[in-house]
N, C-alpha and C. Protein backbone atom coordinates (compact mmCIF):
# COMPACT_ATOMS: atom_id res chain seq x y z
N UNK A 1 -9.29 86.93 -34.06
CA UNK A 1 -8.50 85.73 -33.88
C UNK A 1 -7.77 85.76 -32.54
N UNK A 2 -7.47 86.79 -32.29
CA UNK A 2 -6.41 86.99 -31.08
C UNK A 2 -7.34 86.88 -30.07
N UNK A 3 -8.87 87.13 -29.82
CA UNK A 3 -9.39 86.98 -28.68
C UNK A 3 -9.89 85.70 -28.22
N UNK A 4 -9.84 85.27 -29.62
CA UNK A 4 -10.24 83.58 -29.55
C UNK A 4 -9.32 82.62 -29.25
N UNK A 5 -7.98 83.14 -29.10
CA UNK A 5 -6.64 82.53 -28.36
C UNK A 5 -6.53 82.92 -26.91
N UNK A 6 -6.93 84.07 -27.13
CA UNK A 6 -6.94 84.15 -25.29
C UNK A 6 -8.10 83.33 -24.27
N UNK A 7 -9.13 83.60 -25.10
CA UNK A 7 -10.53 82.96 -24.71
C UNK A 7 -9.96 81.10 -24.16
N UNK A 8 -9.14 80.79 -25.65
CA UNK A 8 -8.75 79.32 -25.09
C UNK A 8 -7.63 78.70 -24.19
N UNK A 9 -6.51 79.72 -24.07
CA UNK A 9 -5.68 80.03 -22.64
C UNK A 9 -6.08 80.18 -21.37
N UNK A 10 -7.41 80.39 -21.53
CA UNK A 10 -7.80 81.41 -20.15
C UNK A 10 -8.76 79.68 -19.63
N UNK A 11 -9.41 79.03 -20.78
CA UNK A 11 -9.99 77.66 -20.43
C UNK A 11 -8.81 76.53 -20.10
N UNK A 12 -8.04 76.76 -20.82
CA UNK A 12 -6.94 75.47 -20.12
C UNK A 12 -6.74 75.96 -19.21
N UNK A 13 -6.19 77.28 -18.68
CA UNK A 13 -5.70 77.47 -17.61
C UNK A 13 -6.86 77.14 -16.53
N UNK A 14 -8.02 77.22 -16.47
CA UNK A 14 -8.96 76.97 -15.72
C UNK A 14 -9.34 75.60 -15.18
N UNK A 15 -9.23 74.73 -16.04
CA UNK A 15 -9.24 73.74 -16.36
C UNK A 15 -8.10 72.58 -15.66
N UNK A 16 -6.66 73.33 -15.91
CA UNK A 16 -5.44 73.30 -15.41
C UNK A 16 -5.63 72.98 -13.30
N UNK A 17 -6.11 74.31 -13.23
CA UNK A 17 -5.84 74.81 -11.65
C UNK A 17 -6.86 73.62 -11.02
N UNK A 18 -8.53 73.41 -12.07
CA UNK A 18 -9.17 72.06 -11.31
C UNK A 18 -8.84 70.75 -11.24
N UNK A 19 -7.87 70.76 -11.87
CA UNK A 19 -7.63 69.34 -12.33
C UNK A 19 -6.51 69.50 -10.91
N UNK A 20 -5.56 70.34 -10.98
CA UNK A 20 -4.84 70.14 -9.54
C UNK A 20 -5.22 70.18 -8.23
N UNK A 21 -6.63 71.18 -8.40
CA UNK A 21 -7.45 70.64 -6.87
C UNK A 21 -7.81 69.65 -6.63
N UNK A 22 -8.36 68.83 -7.88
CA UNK A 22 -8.92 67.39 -7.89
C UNK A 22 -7.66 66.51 -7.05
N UNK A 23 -6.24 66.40 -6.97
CA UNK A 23 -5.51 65.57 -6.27
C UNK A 23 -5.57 65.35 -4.98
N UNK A 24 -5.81 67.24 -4.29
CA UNK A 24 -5.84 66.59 -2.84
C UNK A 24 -7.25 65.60 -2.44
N UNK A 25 -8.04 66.18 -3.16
CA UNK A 25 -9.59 65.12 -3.62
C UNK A 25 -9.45 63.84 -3.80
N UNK A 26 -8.25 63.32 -4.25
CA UNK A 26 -8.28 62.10 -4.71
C UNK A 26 -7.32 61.34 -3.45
N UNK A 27 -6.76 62.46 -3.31
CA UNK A 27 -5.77 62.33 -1.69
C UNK A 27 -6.76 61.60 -0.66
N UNK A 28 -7.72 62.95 -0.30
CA UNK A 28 -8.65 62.59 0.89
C UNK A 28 -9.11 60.92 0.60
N UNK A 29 -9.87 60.38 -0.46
CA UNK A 29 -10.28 59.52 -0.90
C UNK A 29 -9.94 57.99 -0.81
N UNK A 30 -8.30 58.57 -0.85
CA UNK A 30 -7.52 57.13 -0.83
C UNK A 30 -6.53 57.07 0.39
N UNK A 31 -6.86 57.75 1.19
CA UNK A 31 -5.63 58.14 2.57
C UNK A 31 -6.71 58.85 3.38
N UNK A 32 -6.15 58.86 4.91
CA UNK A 32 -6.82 59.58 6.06
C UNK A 32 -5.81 60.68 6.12
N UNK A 33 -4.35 60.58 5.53
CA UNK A 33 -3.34 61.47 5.75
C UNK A 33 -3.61 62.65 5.20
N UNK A 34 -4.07 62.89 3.97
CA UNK A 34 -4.47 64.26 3.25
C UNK A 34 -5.79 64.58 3.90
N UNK A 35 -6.17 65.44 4.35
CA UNK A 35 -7.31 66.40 5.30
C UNK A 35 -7.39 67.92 5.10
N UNK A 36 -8.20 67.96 4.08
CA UNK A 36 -8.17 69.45 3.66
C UNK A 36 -9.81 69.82 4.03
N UNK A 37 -9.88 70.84 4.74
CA UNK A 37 -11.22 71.22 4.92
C UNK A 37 -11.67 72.52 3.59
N UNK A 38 -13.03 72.11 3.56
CA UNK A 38 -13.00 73.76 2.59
C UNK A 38 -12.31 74.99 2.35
N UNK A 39 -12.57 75.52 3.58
CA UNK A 39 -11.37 76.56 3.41
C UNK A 39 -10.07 76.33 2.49
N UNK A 40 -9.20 75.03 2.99
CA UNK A 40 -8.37 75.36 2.34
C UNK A 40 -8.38 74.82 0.81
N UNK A 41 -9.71 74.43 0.31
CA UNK A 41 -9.37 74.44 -1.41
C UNK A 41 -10.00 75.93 -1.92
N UNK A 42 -10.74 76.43 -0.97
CA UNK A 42 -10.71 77.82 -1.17
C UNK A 42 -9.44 78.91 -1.23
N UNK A 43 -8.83 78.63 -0.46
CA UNK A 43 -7.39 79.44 -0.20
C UNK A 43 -6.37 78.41 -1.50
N UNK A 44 -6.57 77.85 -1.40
CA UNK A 44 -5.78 77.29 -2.84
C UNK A 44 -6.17 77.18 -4.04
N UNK A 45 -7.65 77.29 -4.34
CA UNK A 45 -8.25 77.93 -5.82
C UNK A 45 -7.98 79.11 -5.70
N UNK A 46 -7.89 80.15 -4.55
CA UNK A 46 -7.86 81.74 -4.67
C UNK A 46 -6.24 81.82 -5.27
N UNK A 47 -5.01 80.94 -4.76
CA UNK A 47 -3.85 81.00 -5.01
C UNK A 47 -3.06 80.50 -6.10
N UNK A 48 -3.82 79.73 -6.39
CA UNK A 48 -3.79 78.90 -7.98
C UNK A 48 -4.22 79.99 -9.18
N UNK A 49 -5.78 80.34 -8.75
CA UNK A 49 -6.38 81.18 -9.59
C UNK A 49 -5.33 82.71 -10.07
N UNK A 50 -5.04 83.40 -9.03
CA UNK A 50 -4.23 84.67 -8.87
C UNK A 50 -3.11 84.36 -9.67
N UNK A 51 -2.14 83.15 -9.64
CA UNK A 51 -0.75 83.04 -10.02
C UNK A 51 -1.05 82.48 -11.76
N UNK A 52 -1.99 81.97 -11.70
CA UNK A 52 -2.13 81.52 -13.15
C UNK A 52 -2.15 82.71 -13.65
N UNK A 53 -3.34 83.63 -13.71
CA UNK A 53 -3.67 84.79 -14.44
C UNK A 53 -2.23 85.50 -14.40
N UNK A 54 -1.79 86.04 -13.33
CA UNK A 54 -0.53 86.67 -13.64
C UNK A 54 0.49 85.95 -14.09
N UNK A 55 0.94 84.76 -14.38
CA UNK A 55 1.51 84.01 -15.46
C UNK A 55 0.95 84.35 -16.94
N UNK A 56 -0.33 84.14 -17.11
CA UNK A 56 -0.84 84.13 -18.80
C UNK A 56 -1.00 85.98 -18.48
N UNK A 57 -1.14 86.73 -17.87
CA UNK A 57 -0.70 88.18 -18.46
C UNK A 57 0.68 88.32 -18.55
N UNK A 58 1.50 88.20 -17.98
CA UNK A 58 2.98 88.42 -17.87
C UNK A 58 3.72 87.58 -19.14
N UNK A 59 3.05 86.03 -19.32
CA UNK A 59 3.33 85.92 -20.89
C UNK A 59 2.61 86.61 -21.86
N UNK A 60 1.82 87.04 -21.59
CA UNK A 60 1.42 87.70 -22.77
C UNK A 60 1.95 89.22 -23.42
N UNK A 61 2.06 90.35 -22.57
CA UNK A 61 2.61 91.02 -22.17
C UNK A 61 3.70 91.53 -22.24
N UNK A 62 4.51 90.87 -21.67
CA UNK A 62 6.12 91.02 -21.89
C UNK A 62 6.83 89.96 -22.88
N UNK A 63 7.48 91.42 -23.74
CA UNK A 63 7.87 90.44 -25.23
C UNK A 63 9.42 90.04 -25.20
N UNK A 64 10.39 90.36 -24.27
CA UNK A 64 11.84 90.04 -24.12
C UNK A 64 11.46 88.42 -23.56
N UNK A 65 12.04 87.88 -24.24
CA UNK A 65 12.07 85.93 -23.63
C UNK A 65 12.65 85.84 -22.28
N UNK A 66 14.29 86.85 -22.13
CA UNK A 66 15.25 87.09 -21.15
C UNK A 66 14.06 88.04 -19.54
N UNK A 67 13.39 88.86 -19.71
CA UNK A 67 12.38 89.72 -19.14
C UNK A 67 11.53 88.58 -18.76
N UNK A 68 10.81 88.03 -19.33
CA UNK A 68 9.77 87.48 -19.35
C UNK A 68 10.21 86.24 -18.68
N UNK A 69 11.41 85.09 -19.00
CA UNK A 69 11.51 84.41 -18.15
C UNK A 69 11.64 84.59 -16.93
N UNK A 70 12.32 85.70 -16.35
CA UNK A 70 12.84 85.90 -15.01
C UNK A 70 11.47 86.30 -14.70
N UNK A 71 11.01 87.00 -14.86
CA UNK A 71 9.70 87.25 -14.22
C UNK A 71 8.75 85.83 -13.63
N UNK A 72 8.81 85.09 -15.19
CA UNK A 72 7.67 84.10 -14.35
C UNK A 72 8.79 83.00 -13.37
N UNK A 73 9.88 83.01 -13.83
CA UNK A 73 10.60 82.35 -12.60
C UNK A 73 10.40 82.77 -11.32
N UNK A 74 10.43 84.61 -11.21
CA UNK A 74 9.99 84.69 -9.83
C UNK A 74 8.71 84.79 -9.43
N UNK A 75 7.69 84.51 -10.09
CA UNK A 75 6.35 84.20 -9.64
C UNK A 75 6.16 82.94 -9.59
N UNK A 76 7.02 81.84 -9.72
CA UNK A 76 6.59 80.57 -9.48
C UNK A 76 7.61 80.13 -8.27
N UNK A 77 8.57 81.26 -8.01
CA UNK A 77 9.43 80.88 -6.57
C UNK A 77 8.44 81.35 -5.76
N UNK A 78 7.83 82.07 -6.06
CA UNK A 78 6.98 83.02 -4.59
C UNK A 78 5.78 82.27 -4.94
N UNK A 79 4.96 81.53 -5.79
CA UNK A 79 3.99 80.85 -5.53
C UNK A 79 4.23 79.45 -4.79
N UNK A 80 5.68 78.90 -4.41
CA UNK A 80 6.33 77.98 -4.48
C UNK A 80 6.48 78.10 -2.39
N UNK A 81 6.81 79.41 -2.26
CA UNK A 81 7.13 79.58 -0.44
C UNK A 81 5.76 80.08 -0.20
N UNK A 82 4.50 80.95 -0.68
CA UNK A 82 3.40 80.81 -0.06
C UNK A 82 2.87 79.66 -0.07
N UNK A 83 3.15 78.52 -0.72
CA UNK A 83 2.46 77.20 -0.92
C UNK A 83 2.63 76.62 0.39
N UNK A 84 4.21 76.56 0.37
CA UNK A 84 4.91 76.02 1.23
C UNK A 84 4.35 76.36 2.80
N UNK A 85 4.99 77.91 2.52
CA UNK A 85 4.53 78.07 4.54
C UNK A 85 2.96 78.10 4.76
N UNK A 86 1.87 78.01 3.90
CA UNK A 86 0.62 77.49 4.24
C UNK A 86 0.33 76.39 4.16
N UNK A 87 1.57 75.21 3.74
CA UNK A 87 1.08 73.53 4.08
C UNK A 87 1.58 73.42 5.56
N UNK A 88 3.16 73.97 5.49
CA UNK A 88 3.73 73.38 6.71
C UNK A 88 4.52 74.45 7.53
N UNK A 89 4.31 75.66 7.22
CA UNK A 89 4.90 76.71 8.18
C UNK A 89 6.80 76.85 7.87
N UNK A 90 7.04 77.37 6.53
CA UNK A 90 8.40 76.96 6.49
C UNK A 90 9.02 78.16 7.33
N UNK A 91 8.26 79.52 7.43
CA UNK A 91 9.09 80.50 8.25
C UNK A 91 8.69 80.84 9.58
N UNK A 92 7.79 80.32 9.82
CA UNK A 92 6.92 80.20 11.57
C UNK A 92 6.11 81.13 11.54
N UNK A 93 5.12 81.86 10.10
CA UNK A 93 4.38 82.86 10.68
C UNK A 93 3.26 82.80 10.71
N UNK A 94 2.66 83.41 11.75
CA UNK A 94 1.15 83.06 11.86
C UNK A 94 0.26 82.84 11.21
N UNK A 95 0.44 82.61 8.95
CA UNK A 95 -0.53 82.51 8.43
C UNK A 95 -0.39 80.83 8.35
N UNK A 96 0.57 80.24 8.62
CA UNK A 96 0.37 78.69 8.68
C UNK A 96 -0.31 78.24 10.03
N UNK A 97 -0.40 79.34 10.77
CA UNK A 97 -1.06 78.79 12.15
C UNK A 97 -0.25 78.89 13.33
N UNK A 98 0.66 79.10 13.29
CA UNK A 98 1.34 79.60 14.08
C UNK A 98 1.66 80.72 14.88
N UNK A 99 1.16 80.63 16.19
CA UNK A 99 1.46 81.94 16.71
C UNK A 99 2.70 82.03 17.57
N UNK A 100 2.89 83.57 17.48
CA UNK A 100 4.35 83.90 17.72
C UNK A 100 4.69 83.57 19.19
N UNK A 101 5.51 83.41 20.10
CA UNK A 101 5.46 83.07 21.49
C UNK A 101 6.37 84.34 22.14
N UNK A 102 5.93 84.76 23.10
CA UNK A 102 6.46 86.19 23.58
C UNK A 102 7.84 85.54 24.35
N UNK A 103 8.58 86.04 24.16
CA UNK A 103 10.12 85.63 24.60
C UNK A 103 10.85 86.50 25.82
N UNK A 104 10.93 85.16 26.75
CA UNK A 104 11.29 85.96 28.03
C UNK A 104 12.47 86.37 28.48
């Protein structure tokens, strides 16, 4: 029984992460403003994919409610600033594209 609950966690969650790629999809579609090239629904299925799973292990896993919330609170702050500084560079570092400028 228990594997047949995980089996169906593991499909919503899958399910979940396409349905949120589908927006910038629906973005491109209806706007010139959203412009995502492959790569980046690759780099955002890889980042979606990673944070889900360690969400549904970390609920699963850890049985304190008090433990367990803080935890996924801080995996959804830190999925929240890699999101961030790979849309728009919130800390200036070179993985949003930004390179550093040598200071004279």
């Amino acid at each position: 029984m228990r594997n047949r609950t995980l089996t169906k966690r593991r499909k919503i969650l899958i399910i979940g992460i396409c349905l949120v790629l589908l927006l910038p999809v629906i973005g491109m579609l209806i706007s010139d403003e959203v412009d995502w090239s492959s790569f980046d629904f690759l780099i955002a299925a890889v980042l979606l994919s990673t944070f889900g799973f360690l969400i549904d292990f970390i609920s699963s896993k850890i049985q304190s409610r008090r433990l367990k919330g803080l935890a996924l609170a801080c995996l959804i702050i830190l999925l929240i600033l890699i999101w961030g500084e790979l849309a728009v560079g919130l800390f200036g570092t070179p993985w949003a594209g930004n390179e550093l400028k040598a200071q004279n």
